[in-house]
Protein backbone atom coordinates (compact mmCIF):
# COMPACT_ATOMS: atom_id res chain seq x y z
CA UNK A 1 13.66 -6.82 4.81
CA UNK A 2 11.28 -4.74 2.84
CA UNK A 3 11.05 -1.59 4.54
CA UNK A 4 8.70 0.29 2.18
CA UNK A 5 5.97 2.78 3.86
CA UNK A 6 3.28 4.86 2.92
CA UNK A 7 0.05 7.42 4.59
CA UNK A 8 -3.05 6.27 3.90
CA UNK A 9 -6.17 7.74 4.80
CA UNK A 10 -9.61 6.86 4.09
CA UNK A 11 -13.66 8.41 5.31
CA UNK A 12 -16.57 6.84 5.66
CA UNK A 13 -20.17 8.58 5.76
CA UNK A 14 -23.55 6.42 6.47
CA UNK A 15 -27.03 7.94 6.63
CA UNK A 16 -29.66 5.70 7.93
CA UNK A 17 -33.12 7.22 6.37
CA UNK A 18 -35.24 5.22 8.39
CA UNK A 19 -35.41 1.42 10.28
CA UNK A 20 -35.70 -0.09 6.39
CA UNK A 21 -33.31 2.46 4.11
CA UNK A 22 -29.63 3.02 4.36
CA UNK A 23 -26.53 4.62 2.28
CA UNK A 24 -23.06 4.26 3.19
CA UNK A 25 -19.89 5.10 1.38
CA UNK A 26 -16.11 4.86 1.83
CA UNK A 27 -13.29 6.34 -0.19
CA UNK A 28 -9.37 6.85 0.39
CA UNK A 29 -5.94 5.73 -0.90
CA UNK A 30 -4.79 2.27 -0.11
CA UNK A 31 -1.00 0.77 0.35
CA UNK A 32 -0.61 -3.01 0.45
CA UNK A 33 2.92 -4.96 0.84
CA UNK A 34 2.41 -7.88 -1.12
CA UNK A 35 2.31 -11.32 0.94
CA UNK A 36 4.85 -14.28 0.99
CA UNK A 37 2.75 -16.10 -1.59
CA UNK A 38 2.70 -13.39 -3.89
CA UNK A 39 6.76 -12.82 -3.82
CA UNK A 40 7.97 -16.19 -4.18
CA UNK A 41 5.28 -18.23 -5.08
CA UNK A 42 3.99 -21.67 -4.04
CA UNK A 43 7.41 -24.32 -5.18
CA UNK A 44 5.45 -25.83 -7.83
CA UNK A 45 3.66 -24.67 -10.77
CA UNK A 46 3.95 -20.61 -9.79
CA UNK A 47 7.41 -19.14 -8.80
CA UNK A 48 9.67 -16.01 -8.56
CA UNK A 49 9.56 -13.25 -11.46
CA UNK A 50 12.72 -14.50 -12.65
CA UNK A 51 14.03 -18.12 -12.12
CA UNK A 52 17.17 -16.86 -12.12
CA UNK A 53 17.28 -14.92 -8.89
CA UNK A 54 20.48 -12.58 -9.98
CA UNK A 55 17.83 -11.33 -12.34
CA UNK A 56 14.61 -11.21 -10.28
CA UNK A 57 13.66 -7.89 -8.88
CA UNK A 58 11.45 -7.33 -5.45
CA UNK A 59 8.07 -6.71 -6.17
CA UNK A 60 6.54 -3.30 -5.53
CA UNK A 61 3.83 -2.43 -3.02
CA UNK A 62 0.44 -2.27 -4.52
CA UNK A 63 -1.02 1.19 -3.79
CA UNK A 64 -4.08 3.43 -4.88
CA UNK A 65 -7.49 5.26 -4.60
CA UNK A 66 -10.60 2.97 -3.97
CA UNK A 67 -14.24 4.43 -3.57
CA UNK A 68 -17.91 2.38 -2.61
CA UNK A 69 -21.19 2.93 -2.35
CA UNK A 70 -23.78 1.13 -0.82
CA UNK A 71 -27.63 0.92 -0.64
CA UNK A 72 -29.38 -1.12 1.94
CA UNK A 73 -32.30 -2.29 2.86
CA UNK A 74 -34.22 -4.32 5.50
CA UNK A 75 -37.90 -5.03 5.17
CA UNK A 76 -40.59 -7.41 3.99
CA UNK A 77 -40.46 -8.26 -0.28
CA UNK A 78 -42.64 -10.57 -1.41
CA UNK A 79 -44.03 -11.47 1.80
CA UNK A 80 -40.18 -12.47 3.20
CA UNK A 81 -37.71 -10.66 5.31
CA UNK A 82 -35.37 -9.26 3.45
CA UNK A 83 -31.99 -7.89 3.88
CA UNK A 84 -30.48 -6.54 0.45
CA UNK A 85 -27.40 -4.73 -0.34
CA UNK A 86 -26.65 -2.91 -3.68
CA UNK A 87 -22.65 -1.60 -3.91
CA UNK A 88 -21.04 0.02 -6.58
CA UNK A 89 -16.86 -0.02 -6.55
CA UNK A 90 -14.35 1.68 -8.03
CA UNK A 91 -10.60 1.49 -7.61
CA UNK A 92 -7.43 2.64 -9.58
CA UNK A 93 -4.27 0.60 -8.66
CA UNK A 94 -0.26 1.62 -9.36
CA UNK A 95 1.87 -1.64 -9.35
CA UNK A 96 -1.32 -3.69 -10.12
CA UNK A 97 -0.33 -7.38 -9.08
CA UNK A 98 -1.67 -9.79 -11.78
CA UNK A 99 -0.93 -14.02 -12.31
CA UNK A 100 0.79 -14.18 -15.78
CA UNK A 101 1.70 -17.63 -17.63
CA UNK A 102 5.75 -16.74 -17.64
CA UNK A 103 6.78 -19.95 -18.93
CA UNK A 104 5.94 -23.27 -20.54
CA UNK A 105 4.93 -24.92 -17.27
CA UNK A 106 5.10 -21.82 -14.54
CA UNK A 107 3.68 -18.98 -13.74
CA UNK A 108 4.24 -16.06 -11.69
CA UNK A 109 2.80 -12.75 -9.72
CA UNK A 110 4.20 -9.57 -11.69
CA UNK A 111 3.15 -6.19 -10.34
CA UNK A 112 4.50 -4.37 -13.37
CA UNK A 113 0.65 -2.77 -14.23
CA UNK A 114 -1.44 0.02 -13.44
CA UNK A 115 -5.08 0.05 -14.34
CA UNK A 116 -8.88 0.28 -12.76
CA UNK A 117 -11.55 -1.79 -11.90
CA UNK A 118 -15.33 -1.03 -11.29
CA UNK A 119 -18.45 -2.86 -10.88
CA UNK A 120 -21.72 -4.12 -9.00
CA UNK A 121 -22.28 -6.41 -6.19
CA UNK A 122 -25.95 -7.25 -4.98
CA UNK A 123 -26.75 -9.68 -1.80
CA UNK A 124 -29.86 -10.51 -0.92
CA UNK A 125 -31.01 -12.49 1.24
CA UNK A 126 -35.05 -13.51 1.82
CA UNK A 127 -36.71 -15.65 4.98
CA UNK A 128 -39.74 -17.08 4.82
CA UNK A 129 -41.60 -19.58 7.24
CA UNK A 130 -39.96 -23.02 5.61
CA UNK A 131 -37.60 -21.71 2.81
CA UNK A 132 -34.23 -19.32 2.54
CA UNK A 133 -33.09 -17.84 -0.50
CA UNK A 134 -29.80 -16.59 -0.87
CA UNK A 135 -28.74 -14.89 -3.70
CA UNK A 136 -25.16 -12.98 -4.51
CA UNK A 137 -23.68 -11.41 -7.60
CA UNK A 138 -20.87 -10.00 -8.57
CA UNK A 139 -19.67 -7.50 -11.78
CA UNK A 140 -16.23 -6.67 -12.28
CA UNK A 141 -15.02 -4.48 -15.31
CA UNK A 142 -11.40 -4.60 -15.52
CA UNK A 143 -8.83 -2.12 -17.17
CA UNK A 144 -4.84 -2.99 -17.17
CA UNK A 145 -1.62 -1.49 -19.07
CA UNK A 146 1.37 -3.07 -18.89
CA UNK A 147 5.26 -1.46 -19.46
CA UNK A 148 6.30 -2.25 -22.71
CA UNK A 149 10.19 -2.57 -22.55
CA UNK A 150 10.26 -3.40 -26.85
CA UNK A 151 8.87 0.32 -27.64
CA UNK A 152 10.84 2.49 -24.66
CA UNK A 153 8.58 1.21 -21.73
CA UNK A 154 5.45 3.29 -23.20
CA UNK A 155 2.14 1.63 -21.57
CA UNK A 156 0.42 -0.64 -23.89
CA UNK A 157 -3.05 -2.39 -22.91
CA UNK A 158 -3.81 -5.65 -21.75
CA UNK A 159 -5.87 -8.14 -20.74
CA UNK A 160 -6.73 -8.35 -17.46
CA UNK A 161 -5.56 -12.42 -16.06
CA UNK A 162 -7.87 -15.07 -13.86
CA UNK A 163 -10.41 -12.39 -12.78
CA UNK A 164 -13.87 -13.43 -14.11
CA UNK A 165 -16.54 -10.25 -15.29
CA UNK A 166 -19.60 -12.49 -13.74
CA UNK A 167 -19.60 -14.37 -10.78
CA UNK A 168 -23.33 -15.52 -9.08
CA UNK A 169 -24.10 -17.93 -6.69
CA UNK A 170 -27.72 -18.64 -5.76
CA UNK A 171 -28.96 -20.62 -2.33
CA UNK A 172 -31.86 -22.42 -1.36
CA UNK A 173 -33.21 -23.62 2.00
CA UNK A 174 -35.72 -25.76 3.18
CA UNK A 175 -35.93 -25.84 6.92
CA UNK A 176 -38.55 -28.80 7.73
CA UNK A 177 -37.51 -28.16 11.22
CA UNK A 178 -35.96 -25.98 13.38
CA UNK A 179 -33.03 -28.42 13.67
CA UNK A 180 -32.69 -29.92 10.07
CA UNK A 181 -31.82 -27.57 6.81
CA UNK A 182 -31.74 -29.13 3.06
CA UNK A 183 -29.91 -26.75 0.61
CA UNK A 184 -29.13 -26.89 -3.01
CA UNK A 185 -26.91 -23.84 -4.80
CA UNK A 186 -25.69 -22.98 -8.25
CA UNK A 187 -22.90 -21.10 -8.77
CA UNK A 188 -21.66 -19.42 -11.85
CA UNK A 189 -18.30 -17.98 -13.07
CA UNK A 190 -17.63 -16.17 -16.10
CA UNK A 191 -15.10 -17.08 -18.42
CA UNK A 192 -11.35 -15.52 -17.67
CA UNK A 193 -8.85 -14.35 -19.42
CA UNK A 194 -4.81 -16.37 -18.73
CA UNK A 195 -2.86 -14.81 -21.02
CA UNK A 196 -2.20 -10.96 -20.91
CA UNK A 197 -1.38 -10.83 -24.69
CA UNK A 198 -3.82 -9.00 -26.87
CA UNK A 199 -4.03 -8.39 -31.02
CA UNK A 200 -3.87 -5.67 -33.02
CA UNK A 201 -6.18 -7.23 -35.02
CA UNK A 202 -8.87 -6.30 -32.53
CA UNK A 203 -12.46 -8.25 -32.30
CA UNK A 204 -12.19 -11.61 -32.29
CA UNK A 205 -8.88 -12.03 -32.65
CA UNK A 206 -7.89 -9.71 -29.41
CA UNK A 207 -10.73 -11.89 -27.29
CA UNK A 208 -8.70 -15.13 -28.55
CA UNK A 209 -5.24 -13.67 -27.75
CA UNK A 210 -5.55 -13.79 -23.89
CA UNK A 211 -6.21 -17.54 -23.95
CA UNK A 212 -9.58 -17.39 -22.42
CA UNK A 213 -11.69 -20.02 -20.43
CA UNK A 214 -14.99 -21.55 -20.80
CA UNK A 215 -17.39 -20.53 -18.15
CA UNK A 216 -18.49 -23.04 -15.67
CA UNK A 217 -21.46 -23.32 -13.80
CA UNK A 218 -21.11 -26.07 -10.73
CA UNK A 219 -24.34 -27.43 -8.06
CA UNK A 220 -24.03 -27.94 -4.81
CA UNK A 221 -26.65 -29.79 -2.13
CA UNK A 222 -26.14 -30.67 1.22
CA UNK A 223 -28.10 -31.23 4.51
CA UNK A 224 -27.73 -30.21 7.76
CA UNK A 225 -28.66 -31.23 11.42
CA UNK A 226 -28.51 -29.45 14.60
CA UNK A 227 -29.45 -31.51 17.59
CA UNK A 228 -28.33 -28.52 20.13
CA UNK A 229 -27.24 -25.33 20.08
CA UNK A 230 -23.70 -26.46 20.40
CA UNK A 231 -23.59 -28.95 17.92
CA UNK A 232 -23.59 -29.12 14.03
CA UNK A 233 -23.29 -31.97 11.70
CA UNK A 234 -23.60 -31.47 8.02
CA UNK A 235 -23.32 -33.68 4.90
CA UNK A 236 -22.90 -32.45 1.09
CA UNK A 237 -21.61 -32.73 -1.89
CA UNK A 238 -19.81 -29.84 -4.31
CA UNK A 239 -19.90 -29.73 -7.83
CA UNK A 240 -22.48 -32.62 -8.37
CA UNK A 241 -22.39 -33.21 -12.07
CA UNK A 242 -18.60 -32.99 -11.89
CA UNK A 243 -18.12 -30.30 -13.76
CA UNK A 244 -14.69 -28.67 -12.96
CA UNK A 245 -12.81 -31.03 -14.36
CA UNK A 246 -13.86 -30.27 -18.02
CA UNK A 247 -13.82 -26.57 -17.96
CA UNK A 248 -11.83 -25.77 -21.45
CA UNK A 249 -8.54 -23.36 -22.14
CA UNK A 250 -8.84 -22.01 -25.67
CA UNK A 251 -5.42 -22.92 -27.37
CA UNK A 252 -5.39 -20.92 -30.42
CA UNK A 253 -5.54 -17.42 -30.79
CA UNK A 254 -7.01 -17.71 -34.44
CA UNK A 255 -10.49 -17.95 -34.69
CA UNK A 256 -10.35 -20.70 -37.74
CA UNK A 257 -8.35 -22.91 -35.71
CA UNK A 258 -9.63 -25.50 -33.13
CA UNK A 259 -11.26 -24.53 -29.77
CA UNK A 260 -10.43 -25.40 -26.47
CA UNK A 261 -8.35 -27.63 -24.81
CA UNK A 262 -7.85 -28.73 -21.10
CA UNK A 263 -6.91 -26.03 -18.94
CA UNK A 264 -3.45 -27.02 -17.44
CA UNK A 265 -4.60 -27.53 -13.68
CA UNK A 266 -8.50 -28.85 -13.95
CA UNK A 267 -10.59 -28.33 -10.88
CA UNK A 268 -11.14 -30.04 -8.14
CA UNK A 269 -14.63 -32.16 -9.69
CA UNK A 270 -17.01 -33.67 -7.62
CA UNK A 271 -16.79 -33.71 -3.35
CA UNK A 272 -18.14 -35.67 -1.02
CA UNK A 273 -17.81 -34.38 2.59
CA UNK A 274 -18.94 -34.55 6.25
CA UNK A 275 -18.28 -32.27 9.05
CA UNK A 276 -19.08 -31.91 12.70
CA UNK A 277 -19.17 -29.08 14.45
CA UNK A 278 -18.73 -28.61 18.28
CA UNK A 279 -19.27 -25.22 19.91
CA UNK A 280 -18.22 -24.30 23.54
């Protein structure tokens, strides 16, 4: 029954240089009603704001100003084809929604926050007669305050929750054939913070505070067959040395205590799979 509503506008502007260069950019205000799963949660180990729903109050829209800009470029490097992309992102967010740990065994969405977020992303991409290489990347510098209700609800800083700084993932491909593809990829994600507290203390301390993770760095392989044009079979396996299920939580938020423990829902480990693919 939310019936919340807001204008939003938003340009764009793209100057292609010549059949290799490009720049593009987009800026405007944004206005997003948050989803189902964001509201109430998933039944299990995130729910409501408030598990007492006399108390809970309907979250806010998430609105703000976002800006990007974009280089491109399509030509031979290194005696490939190459397509690369270069974009640089800003946004500033009212309502900010973030995951917080609300509870010894639950969490929720709250959208009490306001804060920015800038950074890089680079793709590239590079074809050569028998090998692919893929390569993404991703930086993401995160700023977040949070309404203090204990000193008048004056804004106090934060940590920003579950959003890694780095994330990379890196792709090879060896095409003996036309029909058959062998891949192997690496892909890397920065540790996280899970815990919005922080520490006066500062250093340290303050890093400790929001509960971080360990990073994790998982390998994939797979291989891939395509006897026609409409079909595709594929075999693989994710996270080969099984690595997800002993990335780390750090438990204390002193830096003499012990490290890290298990985080509280481990990741899926190592996958086997097999798909087949029909196109018509």
């Amino acid at each position: 029954s939310q019936t919340n509503g807001k204008g939003t506008w938003q340009i764009a502007l793209k100057k292609q240089f010549d059949d290799h260069f490009t720049l593009r950019a987009t800026g405007g205000t944004y206005y997003r009603l948050l989803n189902m799963y964001e509201i109430a949660g998933d039944g299990a180990g995130i729910l409501p704001a408030s598990r007492d729903g006399s108390e809970n109050v309907f979250p806010l829209p998430e609105e703000g100003k976002q800006f990007d800009f974009s280089a491109l470029w399509n030509g031979k490097v290194l005696g490939a084809d190459n397509t690369t992309t270069v974009t640089y992102f800003w946004r500033h967010s009212d309502n900010m929604l973030q995951l917080y740990r609300a509870g010894l065994d639950y969490w929720s969405y709250f959208n009490d926050n306001r804060g920015q977020a800038h950074g890089w992303e680079l793709q590239s991409n590079f074809k050569w007669k028998k090998f692919e290489l893929d390569a993404k990347a991703t930086q993401t510098i995160k700023t977040v305050q949070r309404r203090n209700s204990s000193v008048h609800y004056d804004w106090m800083e934060v940590h920003p929750t579950y959003q890694p700084e780095w994330e990379t993932n890196v792709r090879l491909i060896y095409h003996p054939t036309d029909r058959w593809a062998v891949f192997g990829e690496m892909h890397y994600t920065d540790s996280y913070f899970t815990h919005y507290s922080t520490s006066i203390a500062g250093g340290l301390e303050n890093y400790l505070a929001g509960k971080p993770t360990s990073n994790l760095t998982v390998y994939n392989a797979g291989i891939k067959w395509t006897p026609s044009p409409s079909w595709l079979v594929a075999f693989g396996c994710n996270d080969i040395f099984n690595r997800g299920p002993k990335q780390r939580v750090r438990s204390s938020t002193y830096s003499y205590e012990p490290g890290y423990i298990n985080v509280e829902y481990p990741l899926q480990g190592r996958t086997y799979y097999a798909t087949v693919k029909y196109m018509f």
